[in-house]
PDB file of N, CA and C in Angstrom:
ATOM      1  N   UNK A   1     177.364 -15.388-136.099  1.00  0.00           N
ATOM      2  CA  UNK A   1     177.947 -14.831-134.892  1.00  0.00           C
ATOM      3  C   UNK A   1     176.953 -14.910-133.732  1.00  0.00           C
ATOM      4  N   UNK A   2     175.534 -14.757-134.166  1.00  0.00           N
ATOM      5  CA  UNK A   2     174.656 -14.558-132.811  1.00  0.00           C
ATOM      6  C   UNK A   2     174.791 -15.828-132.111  1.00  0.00           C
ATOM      7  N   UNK A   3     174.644 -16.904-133.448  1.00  0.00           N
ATOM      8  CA  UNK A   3     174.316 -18.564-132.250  1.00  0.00           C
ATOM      9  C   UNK A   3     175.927 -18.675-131.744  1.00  0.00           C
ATOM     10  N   UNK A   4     176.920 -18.341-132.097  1.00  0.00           N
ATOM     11  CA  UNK A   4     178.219 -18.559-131.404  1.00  0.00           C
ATOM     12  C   UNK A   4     177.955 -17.709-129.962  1.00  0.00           C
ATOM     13  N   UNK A   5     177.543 -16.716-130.220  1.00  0.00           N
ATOM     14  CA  UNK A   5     177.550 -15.604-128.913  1.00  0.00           C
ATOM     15  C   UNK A   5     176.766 -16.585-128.117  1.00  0.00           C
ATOM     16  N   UNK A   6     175.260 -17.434-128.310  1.00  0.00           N
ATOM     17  CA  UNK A   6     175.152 -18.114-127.514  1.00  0.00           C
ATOM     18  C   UNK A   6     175.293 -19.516-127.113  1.00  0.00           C
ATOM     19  N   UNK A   7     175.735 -20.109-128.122  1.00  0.00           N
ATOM     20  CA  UNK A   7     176.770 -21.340-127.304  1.00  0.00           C
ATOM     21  C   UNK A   7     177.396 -21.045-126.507  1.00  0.00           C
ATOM     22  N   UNK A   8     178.434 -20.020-126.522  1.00  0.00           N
ATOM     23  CA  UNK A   8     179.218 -19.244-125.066  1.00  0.00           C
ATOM     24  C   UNK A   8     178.681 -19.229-124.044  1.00  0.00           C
ATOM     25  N   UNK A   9     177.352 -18.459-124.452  1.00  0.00           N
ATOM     26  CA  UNK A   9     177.142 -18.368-123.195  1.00  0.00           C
ATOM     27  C   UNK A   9     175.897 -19.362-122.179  1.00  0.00           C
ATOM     28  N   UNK A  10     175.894 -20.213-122.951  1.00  0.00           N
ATOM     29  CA  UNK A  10     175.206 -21.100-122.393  1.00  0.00           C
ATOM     30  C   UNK A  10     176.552 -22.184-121.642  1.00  0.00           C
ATOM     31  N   UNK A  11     177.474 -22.037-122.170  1.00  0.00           N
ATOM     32  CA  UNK A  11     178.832 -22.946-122.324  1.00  0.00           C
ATOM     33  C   UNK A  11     179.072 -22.374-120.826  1.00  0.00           C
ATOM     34  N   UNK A  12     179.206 -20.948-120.637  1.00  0.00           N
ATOM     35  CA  UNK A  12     179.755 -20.214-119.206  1.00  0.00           C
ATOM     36  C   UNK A  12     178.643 -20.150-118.319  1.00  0.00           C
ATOM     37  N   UNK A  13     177.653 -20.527-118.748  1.00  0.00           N
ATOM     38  CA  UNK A  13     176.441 -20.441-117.369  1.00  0.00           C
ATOM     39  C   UNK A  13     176.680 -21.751-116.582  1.00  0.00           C
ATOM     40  N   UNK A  14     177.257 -22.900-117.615  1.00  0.00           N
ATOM     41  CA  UNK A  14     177.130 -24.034-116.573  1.00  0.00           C
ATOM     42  C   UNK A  14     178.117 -24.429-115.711  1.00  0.00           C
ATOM     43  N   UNK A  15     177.792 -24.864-114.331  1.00  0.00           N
ATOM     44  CA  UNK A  15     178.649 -24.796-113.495  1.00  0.00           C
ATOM     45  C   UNK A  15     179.808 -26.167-114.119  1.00  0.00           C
ATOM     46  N   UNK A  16     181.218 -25.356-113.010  1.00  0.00           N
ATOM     47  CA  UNK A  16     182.065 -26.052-113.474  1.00  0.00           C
ATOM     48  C   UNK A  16     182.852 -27.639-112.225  1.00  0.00           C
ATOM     49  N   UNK A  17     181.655 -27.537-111.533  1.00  0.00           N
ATOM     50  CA  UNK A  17     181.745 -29.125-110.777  1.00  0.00           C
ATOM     51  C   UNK A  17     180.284 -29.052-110.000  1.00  0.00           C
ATOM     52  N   UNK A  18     180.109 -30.053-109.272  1.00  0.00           N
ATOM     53  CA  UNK A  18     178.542 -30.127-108.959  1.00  0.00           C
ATOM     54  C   UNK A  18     178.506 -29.820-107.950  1.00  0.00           C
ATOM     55  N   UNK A  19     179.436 -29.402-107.145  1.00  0.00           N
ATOM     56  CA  UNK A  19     179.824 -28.771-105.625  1.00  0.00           C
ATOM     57  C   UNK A  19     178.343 -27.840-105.021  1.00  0.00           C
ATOM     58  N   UNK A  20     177.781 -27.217-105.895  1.00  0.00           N
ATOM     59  CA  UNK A  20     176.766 -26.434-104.983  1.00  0.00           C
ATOM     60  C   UNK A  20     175.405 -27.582-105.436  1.00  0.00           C
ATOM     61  N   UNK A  21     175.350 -27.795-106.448  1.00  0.00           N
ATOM     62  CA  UNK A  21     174.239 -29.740-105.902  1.00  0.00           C
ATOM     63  C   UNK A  21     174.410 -30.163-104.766  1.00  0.00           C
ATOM     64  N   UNK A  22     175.803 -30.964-104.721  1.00  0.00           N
ATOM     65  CA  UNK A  22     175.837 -31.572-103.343  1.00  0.00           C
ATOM     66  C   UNK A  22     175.470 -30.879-102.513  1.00  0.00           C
ATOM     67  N   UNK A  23     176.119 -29.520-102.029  1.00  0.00           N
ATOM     68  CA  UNK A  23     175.630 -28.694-100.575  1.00  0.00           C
ATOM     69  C   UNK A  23     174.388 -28.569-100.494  1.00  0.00           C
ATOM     70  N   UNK A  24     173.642 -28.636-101.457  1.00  0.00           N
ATOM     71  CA  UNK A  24     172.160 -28.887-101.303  1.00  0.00           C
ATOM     72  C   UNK A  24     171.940 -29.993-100.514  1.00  0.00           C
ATOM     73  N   UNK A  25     171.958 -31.117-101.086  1.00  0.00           N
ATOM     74  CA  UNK A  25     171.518 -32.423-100.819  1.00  0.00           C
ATOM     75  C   UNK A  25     172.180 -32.020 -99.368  1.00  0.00           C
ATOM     76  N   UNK A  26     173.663 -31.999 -99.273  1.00  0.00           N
ATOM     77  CA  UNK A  26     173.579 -32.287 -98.195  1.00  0.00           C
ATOM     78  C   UNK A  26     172.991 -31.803 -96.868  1.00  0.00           C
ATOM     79  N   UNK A  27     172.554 -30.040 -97.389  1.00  0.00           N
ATOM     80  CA  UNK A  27     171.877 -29.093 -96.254  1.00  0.00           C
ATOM     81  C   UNK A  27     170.294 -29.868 -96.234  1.00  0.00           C
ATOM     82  N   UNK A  28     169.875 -30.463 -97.381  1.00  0.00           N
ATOM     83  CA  UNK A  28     168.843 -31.143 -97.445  1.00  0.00           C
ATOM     84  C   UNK A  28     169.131 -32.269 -96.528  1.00  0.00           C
ATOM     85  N   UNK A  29     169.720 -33.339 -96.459  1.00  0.00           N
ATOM     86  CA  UNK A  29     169.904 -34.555 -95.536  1.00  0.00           C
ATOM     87  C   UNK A  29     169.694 -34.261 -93.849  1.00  0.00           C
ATOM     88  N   UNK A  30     170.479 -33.008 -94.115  1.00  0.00           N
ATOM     89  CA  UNK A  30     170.537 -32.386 -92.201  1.00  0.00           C
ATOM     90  C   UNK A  30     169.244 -31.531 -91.737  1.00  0.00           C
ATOM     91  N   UNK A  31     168.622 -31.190 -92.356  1.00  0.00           N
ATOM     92  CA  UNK A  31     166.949 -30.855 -92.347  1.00  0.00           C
ATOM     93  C   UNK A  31     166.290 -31.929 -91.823  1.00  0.00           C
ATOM     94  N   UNK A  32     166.191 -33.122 -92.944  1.00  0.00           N
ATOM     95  CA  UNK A  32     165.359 -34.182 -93.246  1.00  0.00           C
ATOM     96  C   UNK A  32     165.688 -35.180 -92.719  1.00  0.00           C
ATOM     97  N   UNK A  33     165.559 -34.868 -91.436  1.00  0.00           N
ATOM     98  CA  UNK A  33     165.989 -36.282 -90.681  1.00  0.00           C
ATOM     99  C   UNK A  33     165.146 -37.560 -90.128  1.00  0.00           C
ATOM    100  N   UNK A  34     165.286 -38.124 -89.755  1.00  0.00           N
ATOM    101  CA  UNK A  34     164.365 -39.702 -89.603  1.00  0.00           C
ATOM    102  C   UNK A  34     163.135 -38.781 -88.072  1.00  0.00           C
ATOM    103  N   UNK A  35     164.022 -37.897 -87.408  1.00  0.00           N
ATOM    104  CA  UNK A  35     163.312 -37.354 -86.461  1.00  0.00           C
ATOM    105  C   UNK A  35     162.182 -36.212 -87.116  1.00  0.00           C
ATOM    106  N   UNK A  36     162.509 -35.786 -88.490  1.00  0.00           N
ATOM    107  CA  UNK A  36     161.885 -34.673 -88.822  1.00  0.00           C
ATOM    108  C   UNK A  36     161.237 -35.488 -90.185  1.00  0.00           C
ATOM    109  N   UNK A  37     161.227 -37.026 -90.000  1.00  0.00           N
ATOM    110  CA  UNK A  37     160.382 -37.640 -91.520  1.00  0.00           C
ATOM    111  C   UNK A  37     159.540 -36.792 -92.060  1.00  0.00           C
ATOM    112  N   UNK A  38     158.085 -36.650 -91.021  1.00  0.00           N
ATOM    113  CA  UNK A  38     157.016 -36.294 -91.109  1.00  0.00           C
ATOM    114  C   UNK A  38     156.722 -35.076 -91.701  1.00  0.00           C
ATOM    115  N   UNK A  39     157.847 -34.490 -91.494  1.00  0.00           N
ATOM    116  CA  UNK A  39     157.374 -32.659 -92.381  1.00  0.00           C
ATOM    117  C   UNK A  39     156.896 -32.866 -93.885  1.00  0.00           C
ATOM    118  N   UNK A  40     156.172 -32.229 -93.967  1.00  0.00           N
ATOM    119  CA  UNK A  40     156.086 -31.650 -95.387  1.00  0.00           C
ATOM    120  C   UNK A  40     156.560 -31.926 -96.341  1.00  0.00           C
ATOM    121  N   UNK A  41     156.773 -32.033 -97.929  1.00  0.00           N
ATOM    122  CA  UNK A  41     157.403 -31.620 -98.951  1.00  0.00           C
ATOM    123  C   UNK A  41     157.819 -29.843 -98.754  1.00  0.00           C
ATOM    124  N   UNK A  42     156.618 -29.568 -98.792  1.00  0.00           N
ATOM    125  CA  UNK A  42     156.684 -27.896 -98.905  1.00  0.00           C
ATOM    126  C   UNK A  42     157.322 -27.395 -97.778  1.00  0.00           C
ATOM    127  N   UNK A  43     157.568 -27.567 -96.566  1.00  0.00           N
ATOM    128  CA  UNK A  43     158.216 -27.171 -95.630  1.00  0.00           C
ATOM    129  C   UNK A  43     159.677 -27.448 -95.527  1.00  0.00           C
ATOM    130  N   UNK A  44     160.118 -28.469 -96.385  1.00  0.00           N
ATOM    131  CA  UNK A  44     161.527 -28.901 -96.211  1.00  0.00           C
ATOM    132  C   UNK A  44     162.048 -27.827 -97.802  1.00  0.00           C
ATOM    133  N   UNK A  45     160.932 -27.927 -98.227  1.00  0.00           N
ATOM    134  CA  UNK A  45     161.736 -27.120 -99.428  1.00  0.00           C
ATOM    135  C   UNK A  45     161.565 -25.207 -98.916  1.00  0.00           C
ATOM    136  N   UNK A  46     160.647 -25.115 -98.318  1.00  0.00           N
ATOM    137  CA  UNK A  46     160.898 -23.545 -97.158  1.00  0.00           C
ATOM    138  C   UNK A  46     162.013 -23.584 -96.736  1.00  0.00           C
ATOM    139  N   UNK A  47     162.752 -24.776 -95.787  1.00  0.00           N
ATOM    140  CA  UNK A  47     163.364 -24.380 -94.726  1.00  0.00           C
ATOM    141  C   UNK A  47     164.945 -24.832 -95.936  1.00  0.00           C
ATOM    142  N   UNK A  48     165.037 -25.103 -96.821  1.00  0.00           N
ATOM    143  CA  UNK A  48     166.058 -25.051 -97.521  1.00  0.00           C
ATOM    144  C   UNK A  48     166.084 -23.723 -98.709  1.00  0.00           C
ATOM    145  N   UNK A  49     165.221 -23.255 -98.829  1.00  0.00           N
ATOM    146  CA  UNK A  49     165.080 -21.851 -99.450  1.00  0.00           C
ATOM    147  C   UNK A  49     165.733 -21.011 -98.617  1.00  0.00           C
ATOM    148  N   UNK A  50     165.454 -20.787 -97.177  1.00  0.00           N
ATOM    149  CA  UNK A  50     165.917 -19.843 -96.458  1.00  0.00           C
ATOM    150  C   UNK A  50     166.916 -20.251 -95.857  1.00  0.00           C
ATOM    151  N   UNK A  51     167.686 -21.696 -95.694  1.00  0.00           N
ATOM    152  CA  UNK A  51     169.042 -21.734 -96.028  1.00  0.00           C
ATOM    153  C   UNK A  51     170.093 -21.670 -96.564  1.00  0.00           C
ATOM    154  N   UNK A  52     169.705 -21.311 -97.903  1.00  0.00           N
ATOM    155  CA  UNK A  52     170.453 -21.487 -99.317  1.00  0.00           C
ATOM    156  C   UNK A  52     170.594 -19.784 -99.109  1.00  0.00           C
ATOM    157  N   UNK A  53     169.353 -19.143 -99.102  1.00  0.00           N
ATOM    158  CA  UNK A  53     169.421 -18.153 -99.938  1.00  0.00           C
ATOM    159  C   UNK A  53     169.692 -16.742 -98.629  1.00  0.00           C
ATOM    160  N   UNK A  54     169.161 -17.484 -97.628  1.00  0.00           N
ATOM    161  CA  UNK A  54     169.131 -16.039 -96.322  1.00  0.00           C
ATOM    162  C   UNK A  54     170.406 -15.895 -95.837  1.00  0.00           C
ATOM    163  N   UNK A  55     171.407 -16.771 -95.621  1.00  0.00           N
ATOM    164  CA  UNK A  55     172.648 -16.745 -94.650  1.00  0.00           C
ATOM    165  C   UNK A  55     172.658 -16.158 -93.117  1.00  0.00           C
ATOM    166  N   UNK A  56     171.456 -16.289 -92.727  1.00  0.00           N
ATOM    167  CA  UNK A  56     171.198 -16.317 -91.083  1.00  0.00           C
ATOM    168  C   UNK A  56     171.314 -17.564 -90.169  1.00  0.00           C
ATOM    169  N   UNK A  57     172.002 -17.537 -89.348  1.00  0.00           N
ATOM    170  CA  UNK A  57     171.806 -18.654 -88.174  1.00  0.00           C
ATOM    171  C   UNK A  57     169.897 -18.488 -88.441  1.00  0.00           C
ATOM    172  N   UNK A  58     169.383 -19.275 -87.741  1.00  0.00           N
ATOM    173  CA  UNK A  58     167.758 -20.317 -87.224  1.00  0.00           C
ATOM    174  C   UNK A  58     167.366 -18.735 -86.498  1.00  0.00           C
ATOM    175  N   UNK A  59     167.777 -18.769 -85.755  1.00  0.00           N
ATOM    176  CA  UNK A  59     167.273 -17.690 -84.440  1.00  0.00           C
ATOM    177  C   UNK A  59     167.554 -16.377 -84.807  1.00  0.00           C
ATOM    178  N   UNK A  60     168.504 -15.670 -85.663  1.00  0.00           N
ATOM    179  CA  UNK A  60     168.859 -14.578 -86.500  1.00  0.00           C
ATOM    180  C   UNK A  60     167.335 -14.295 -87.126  1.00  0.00           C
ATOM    181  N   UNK A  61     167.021 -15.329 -88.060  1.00  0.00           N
ATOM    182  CA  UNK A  61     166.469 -15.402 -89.292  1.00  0.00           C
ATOM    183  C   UNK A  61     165.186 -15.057 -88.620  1.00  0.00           C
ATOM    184  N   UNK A  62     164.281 -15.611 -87.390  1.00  0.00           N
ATOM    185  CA  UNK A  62     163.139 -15.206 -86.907  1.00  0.00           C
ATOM    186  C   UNK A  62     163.266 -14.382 -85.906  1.00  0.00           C
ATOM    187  N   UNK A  63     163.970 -13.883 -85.226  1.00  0.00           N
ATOM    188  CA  UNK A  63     163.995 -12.514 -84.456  1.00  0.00           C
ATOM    189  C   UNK A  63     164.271 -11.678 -85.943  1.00  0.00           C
ATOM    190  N   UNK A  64     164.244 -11.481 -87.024  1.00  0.00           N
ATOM    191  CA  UNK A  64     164.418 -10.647 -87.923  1.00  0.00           C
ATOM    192  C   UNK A  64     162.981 -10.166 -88.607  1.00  0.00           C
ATOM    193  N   UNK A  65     162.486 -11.878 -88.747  1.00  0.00           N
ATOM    194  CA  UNK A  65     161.120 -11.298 -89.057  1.00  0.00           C
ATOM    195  C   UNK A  65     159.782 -11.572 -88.299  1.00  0.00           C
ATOM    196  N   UNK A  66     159.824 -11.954 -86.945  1.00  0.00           N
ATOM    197  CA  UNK A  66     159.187 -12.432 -85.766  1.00  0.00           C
ATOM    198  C   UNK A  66     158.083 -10.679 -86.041  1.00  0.00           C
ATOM    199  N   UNK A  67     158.525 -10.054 -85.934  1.00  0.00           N
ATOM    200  CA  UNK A  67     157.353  -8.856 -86.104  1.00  0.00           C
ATOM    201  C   UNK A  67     156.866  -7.777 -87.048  1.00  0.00           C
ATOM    202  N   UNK A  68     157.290  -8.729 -88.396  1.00  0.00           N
ATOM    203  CA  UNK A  68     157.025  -8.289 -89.805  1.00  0.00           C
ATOM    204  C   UNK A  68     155.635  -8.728 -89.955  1.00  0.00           C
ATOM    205  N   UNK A  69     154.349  -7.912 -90.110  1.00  0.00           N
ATOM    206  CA  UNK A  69     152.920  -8.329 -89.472  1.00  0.00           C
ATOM    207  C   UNK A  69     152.545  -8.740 -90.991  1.00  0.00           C
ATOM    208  N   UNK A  70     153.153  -8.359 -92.107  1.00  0.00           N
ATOM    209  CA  UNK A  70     152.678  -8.859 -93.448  1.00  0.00           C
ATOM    210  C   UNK A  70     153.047 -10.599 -93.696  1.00  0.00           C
ATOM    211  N   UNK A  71     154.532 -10.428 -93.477  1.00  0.00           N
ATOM    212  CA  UNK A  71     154.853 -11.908 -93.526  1.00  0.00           C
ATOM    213  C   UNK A  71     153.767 -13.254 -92.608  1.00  0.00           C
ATOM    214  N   UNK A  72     153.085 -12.640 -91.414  1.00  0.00           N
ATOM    215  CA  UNK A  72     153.014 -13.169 -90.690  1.00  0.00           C
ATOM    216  C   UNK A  72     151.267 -13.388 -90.853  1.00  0.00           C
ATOM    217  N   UNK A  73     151.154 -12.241 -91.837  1.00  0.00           N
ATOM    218  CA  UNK A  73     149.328 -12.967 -92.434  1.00  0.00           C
ATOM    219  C   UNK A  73     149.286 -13.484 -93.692  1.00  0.00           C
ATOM    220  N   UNK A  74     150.699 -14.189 -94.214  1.00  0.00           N
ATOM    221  CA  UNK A  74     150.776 -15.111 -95.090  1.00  0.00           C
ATOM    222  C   UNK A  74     151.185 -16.120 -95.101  1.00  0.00           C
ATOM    223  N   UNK A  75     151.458 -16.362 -93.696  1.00  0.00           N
ATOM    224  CA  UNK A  75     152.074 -17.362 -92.739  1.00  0.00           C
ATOM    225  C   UNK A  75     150.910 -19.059 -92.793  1.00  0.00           C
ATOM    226  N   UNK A  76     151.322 -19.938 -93.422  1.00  0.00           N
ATOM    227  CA  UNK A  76     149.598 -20.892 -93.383  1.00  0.00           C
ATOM    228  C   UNK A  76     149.962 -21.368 -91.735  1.00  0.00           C
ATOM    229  N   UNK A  77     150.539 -21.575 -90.821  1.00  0.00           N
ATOM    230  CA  UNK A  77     150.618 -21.682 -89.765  1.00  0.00           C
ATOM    231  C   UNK A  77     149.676 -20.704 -88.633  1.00  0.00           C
ATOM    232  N   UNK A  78     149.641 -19.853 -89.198  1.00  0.00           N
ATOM    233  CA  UNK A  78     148.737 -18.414 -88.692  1.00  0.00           C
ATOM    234  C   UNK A  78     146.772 -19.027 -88.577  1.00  0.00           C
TER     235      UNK A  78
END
């Protein structure tokens, strides 16, 4: 019974079309543009972390934490 309990549920964890892959890639494509080649690895994968996961417009998202003084001495831009 236990390994049935988890075939299930390994069976129900996996998604059931690749629909949130793609929206990646594609929020990834509109980031990573021929104008924005040059960024980073690590910065394109920042600025798709806090697209995926924040649900703020650009300008929301830093007037929110524009004067959070912790964030901002862990900032490598700082």
């Amino acid at each position: 019974t236990s390994n049935l309990i988890k075939i299930v549920e390994y069976a129900f964890c996996l998604p059931g079309t690749s629909a949130p892959v793609e929206r990646v890639f594609s929020l990834m494509n509109n980031a990573w543009t021929d104008d924005r080649g040059l960024m980073k690895e690590s910065t394109v994968n920042g600025l798709m972390t806090c697209k995926i996961n924040i649900g703020l417009a650009c300008e929301d998202f830093y007037n929110k934490i524009k004067n959070k003084k912790r964030l901002s001495e862990k900032s490598p831009s700082q």
